[in-house]
Protein backbone atom coordinates (compact mmCIF):
# COMPACT_ATOMS: atom_id res chain seq x y z
CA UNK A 1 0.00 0.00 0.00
CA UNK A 2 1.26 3.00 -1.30
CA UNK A 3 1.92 5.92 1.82
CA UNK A 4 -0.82 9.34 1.52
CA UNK A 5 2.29 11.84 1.13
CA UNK A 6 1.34 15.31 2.03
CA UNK A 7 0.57 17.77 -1.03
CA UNK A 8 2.88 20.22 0.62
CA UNK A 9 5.70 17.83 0.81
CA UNK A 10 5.19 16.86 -2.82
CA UNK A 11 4.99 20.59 -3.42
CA UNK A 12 8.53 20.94 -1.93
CA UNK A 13 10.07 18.28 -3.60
CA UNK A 14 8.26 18.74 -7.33
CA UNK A 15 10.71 20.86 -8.54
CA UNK A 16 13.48 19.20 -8.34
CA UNK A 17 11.79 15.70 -9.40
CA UNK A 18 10.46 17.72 -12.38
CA UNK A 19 14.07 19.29 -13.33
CA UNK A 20 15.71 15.87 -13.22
CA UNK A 21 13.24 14.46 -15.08
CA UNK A 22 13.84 17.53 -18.15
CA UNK A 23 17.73 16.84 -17.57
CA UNK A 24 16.93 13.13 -19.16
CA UNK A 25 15.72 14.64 -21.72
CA UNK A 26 12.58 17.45 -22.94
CA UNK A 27 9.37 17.32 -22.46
CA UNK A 28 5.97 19.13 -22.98
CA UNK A 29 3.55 19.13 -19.59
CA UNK A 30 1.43 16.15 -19.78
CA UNK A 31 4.35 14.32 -20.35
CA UNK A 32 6.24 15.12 -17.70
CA UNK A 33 3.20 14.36 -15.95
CA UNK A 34 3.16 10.79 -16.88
CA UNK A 35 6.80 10.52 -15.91
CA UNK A 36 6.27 11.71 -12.40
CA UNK A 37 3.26 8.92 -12.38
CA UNK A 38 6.13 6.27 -13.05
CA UNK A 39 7.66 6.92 -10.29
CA UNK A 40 4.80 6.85 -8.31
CA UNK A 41 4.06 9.92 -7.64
CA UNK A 42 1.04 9.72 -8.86
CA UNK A 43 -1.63 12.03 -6.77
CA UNK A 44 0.25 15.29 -7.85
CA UNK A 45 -2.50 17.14 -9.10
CA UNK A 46 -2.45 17.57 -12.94
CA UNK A 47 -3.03 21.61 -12.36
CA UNK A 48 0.14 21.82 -10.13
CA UNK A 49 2.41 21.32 -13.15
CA UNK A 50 1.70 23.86 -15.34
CA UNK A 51 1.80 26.38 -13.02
CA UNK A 52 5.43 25.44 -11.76
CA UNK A 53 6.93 25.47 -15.21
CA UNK A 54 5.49 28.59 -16.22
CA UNK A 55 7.23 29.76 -12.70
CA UNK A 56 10.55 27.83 -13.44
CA UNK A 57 10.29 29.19 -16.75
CA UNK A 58 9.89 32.80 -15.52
CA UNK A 59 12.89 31.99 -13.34
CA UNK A 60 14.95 31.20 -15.81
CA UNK A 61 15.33 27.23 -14.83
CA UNK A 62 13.71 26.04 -18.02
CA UNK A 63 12.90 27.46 -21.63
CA UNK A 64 10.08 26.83 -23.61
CA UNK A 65 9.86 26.09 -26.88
CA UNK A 66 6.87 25.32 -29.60
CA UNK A 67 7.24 22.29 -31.27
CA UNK A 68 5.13 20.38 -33.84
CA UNK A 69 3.21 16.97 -32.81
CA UNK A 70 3.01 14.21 -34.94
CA UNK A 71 -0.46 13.26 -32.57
CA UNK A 72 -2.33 16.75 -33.23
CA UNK A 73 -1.24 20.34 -32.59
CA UNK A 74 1.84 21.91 -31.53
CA UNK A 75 3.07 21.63 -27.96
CA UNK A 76 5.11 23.66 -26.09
CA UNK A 77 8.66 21.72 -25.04
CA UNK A 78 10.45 22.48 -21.80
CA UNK A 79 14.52 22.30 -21.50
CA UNK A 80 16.38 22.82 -19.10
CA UNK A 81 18.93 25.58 -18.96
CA UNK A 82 22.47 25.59 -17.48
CA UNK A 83 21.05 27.52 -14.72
CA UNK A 84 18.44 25.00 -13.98
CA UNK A 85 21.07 22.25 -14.45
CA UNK A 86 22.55 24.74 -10.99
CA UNK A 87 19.33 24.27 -8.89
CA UNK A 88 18.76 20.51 -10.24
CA UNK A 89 22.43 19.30 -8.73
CA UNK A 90 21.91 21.56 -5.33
CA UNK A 91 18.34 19.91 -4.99
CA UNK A 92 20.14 16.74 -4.83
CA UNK A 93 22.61 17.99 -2.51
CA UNK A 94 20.11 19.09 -0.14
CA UNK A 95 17.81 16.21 -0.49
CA UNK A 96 20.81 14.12 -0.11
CA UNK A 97 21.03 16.06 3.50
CA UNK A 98 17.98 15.75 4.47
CA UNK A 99 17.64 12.02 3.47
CA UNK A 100 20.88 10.91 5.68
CA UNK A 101 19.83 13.37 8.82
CA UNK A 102 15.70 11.79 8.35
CA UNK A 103 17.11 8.07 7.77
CA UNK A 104 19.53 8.71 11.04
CA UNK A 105 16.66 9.68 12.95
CA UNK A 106 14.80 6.55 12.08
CA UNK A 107 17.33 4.41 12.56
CA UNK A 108 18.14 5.58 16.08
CA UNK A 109 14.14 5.71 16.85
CA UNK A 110 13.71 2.16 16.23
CA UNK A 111 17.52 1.39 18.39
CA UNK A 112 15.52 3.59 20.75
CA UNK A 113 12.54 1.34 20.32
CA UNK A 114 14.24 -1.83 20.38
CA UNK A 115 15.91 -0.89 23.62
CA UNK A 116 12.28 -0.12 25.32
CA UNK A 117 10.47 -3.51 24.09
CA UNK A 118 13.66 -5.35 25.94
């Protein structure tokens, strides 16, 4: 079963998921979408995304570009820039961080827990 992960924790985290997924390689909006469903994260809401790249895009993280469809009108492409190649390598720095201090603080809960049920 598959944990309820808080929208604003998926909020905090979507940017960087959706800049590493644009490193791979571009993408227009619902198709980024489906790539952040195959990881899972699949109860981002479809209006979130289009939002944040407009916002990355404003920042300077990603560039949009029309480009014709071979399944119906044009779409509009999103690359990532140099600078948002910058933010996408510090977002795994810090979630690197945060991922060691979180898993240390499980791990010595459950020691902690272990110790208690003795």
């Amino acid at each position: 079963m598959k944990p309820n992960i808080s929208s604003q924790m998926l909020k905090g985290i979507l940017q960087g998921v959706m800049l590493m997924i644009l490193f791979k390689k571009p993408d227009y909006g619902y198709g980024i979408s489906k790539q952040i469903n195959r990881y899972g994260l699949d109860d981002i809401p479809k209006g979130t995304i289009y939002p944040l790249l407009t916002m990355m895009e404003k920042r300077g993280l990603v560039e949009g570009k029309m480009q014709p469809s071979a399944e119906g009108p044009d779409r509009k492409y999103y690359f990532i820039t140099s600078d948002g190649i910058v933010v996408k390598q510090q977002f795994i720095k810090e979630w690197q961080f945060l991922e060691s201090a979180v898993n240390q603080l499980i791990d010595e809960g459950t020691i902690d827990e272990n110790k208690r049920n003795d």
